[in-house]
N, C-alpha and C. Protein backbone atom coordinates (compact mmCIF):
# COMPACT_ATOMS: atom_id res chain seq x y z
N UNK A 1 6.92 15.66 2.94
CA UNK A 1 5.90 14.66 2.73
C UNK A 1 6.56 13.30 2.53
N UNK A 2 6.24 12.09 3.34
CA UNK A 2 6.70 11.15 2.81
C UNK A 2 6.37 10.15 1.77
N UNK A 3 7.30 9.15 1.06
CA UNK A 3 7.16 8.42 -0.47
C UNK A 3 6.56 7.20 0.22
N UNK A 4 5.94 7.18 -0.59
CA UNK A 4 4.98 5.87 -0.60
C UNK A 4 5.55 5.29 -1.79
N UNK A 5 5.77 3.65 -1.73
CA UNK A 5 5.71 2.49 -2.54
C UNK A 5 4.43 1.79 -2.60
N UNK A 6 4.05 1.52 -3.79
CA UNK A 6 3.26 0.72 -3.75
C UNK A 6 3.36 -0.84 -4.63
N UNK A 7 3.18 -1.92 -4.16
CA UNK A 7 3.75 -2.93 -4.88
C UNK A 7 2.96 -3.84 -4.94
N UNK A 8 2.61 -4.23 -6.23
CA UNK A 8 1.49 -5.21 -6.78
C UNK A 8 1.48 -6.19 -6.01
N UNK A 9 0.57 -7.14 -5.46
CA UNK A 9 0.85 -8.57 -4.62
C UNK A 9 1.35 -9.52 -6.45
N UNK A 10 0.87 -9.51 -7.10
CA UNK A 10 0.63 -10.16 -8.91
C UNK A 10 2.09 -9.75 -9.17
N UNK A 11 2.55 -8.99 -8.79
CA UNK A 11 4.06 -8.16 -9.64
C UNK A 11 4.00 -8.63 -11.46
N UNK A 12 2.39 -8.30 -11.28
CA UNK A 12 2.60 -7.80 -12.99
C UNK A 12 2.83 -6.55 -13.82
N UNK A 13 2.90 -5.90 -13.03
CA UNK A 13 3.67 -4.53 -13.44
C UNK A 13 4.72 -4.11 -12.45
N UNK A 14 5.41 -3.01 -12.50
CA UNK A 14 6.42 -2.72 -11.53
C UNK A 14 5.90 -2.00 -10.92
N UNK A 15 6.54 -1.97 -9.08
CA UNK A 15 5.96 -1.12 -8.06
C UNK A 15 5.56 0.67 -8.81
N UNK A 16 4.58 1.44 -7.99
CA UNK A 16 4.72 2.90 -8.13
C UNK A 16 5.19 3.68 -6.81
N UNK A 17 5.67 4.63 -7.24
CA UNK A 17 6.11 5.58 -6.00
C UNK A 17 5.41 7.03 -6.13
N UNK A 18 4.85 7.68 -5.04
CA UNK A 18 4.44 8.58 -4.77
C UNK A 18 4.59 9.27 -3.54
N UNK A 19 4.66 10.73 -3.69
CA UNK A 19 5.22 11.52 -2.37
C UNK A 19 3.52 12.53 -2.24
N UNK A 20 3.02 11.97 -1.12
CA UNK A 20 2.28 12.31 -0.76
C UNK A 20 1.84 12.84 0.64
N UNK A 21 1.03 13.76 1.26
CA UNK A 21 0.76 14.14 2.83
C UNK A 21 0.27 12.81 3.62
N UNK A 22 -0.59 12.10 3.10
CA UNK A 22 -1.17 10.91 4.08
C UNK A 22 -1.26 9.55 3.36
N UNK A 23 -1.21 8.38 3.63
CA UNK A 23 -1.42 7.22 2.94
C UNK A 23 -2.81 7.04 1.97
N UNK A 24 -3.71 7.92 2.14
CA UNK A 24 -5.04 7.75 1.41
C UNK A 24 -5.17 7.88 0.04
N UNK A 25 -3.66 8.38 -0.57
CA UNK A 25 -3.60 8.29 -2.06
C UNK A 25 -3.63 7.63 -2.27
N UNK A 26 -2.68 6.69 -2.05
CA UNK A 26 -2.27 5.33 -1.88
C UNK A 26 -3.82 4.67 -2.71
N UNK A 27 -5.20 4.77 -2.33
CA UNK A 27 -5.70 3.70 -2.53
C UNK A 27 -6.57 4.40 -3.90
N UNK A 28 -6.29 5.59 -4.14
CA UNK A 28 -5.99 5.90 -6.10
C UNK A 28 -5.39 5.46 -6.83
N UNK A 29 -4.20 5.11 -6.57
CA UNK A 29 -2.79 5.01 -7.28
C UNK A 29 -3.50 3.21 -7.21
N UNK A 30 -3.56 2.39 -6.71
CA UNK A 30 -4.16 1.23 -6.87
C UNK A 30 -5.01 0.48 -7.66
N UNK A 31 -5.98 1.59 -7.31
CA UNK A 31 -7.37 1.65 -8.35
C UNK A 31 -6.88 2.04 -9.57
N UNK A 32 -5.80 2.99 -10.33
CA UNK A 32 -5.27 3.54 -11.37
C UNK A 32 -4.52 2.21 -11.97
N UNK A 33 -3.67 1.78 -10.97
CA UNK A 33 -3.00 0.32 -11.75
C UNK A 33 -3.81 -0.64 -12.07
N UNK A 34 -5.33 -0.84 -11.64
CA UNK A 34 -6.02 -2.03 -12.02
C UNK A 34 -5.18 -3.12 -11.21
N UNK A 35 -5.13 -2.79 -10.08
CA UNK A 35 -4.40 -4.24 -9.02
C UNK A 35 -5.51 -4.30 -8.14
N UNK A 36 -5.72 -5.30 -7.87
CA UNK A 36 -6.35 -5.90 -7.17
C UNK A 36 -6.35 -5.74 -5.72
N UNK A 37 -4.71 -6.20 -5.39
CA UNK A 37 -3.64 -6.34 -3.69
C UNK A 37 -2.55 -5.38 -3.99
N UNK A 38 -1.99 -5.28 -2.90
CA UNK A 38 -1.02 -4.26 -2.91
C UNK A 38 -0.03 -3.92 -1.46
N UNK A 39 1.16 -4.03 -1.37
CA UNK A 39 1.64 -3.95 -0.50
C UNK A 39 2.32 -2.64 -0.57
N UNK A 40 2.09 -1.93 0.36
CA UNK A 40 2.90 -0.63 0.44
C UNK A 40 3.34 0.21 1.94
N UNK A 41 4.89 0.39 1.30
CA UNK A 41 5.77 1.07 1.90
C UNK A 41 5.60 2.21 2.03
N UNK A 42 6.49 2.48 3.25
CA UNK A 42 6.87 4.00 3.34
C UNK A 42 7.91 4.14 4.09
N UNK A 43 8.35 5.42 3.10
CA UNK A 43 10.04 5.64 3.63
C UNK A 43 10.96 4.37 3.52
N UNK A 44 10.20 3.59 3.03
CA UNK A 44 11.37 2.14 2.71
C UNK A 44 11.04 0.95 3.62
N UNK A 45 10.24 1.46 4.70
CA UNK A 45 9.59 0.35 5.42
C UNK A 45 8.09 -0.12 5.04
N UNK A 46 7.96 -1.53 5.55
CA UNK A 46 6.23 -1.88 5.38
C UNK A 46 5.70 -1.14 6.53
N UNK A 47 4.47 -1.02 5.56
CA UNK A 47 3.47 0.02 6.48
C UNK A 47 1.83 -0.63 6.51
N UNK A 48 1.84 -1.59 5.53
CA UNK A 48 0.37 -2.07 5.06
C UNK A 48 -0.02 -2.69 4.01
N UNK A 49 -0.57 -3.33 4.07
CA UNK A 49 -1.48 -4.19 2.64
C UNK A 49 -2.78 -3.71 2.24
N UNK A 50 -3.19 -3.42 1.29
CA UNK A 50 -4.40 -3.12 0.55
C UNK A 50 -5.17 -4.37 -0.29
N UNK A 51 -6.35 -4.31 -0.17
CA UNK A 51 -7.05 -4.96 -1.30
C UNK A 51 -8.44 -4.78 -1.30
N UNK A 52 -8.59 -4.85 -2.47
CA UNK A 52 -10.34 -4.26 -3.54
C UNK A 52 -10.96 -5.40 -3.73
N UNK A 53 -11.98 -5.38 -2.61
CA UNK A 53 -12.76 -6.76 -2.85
C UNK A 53 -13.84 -6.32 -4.45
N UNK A 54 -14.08 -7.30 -4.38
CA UNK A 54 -15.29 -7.03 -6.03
C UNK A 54 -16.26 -6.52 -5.97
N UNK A 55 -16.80 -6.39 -4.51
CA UNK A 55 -17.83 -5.13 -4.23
C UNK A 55 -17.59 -3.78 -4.41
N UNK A 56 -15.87 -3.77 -4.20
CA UNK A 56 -15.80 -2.19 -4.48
C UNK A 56 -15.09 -1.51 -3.02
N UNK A 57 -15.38 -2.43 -2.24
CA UNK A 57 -14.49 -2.09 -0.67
C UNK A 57 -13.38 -2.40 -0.56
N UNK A 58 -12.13 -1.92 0.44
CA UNK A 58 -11.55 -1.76 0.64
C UNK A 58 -11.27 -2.52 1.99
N UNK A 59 -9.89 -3.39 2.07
CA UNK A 59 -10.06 -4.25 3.19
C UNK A 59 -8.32 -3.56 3.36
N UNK A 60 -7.56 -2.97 4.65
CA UNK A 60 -6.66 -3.06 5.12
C UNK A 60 -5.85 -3.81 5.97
N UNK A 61 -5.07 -4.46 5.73
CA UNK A 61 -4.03 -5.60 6.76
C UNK A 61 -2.68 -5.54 6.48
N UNK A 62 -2.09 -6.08 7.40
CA UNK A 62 -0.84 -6.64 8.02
C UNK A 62 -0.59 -8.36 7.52
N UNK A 63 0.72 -7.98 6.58
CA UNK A 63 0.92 -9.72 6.32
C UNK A 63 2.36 -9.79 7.36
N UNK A 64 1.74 -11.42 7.40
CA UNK A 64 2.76 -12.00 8.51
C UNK A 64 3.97 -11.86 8.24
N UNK A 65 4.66 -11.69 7.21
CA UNK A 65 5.78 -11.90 6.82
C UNK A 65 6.98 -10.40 7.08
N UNK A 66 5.84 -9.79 6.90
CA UNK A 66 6.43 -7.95 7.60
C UNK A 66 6.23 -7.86 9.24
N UNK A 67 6.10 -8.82 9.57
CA UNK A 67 6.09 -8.65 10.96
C UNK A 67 7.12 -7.64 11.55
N UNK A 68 6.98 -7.22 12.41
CA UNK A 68 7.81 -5.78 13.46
C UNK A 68 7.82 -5.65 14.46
N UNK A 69 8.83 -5.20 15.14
CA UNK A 69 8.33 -4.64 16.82
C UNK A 69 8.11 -3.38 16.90
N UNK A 70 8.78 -2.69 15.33
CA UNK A 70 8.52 -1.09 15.46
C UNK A 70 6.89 -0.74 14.86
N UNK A 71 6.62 0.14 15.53
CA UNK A 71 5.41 1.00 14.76
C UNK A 71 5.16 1.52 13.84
N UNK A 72 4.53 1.19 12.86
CA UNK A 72 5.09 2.28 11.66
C UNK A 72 3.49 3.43 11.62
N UNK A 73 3.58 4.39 11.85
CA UNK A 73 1.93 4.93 11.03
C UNK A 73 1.71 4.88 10.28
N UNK A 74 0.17 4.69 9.75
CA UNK A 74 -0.09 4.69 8.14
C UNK A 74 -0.35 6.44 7.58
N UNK A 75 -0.79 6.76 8.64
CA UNK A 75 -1.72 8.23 8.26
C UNK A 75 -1.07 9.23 8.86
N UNK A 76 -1.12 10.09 8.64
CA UNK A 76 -0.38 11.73 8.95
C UNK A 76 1.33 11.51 9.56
């Protein structure tokens, strides 16, 4: 199974790591830290950005700054 990082956009607390089957924990472990944004890795590479709008949804993206030519998957 691969480790997921997850890393506050705020870095008011320190990143979490979790070894999980698919990225969809990922957006527990978020909701559990009370973060808002969130950038998270896998396997040591960027894979995605998270964030919890105030409705309660969930918006997924790509920041410019992780730009790539490789592919990374998020899911399985």
């Amino acid at each position: 199974m691969p480790l997921f990082t997850v890393i506050p956009s705020d870095q008011s607390f320190a990143s979490a790591e979790i070894v999980a089957p698919d990225a969809a924990r990922v957006f527990a472990i978020v909701q559990n830290l009370d973060c808002k944004e969130a950038d998270v890795m896998r396997e040591g590479a960027y894979a995605f950005s998270i964030r919890l709008s105030d409705n309660g949804l969930w918006q997924i993206f790509q920041r410019g700054e992780f730009e790539t030519s490789e592919s990374i998957p998020s899911f399985g």
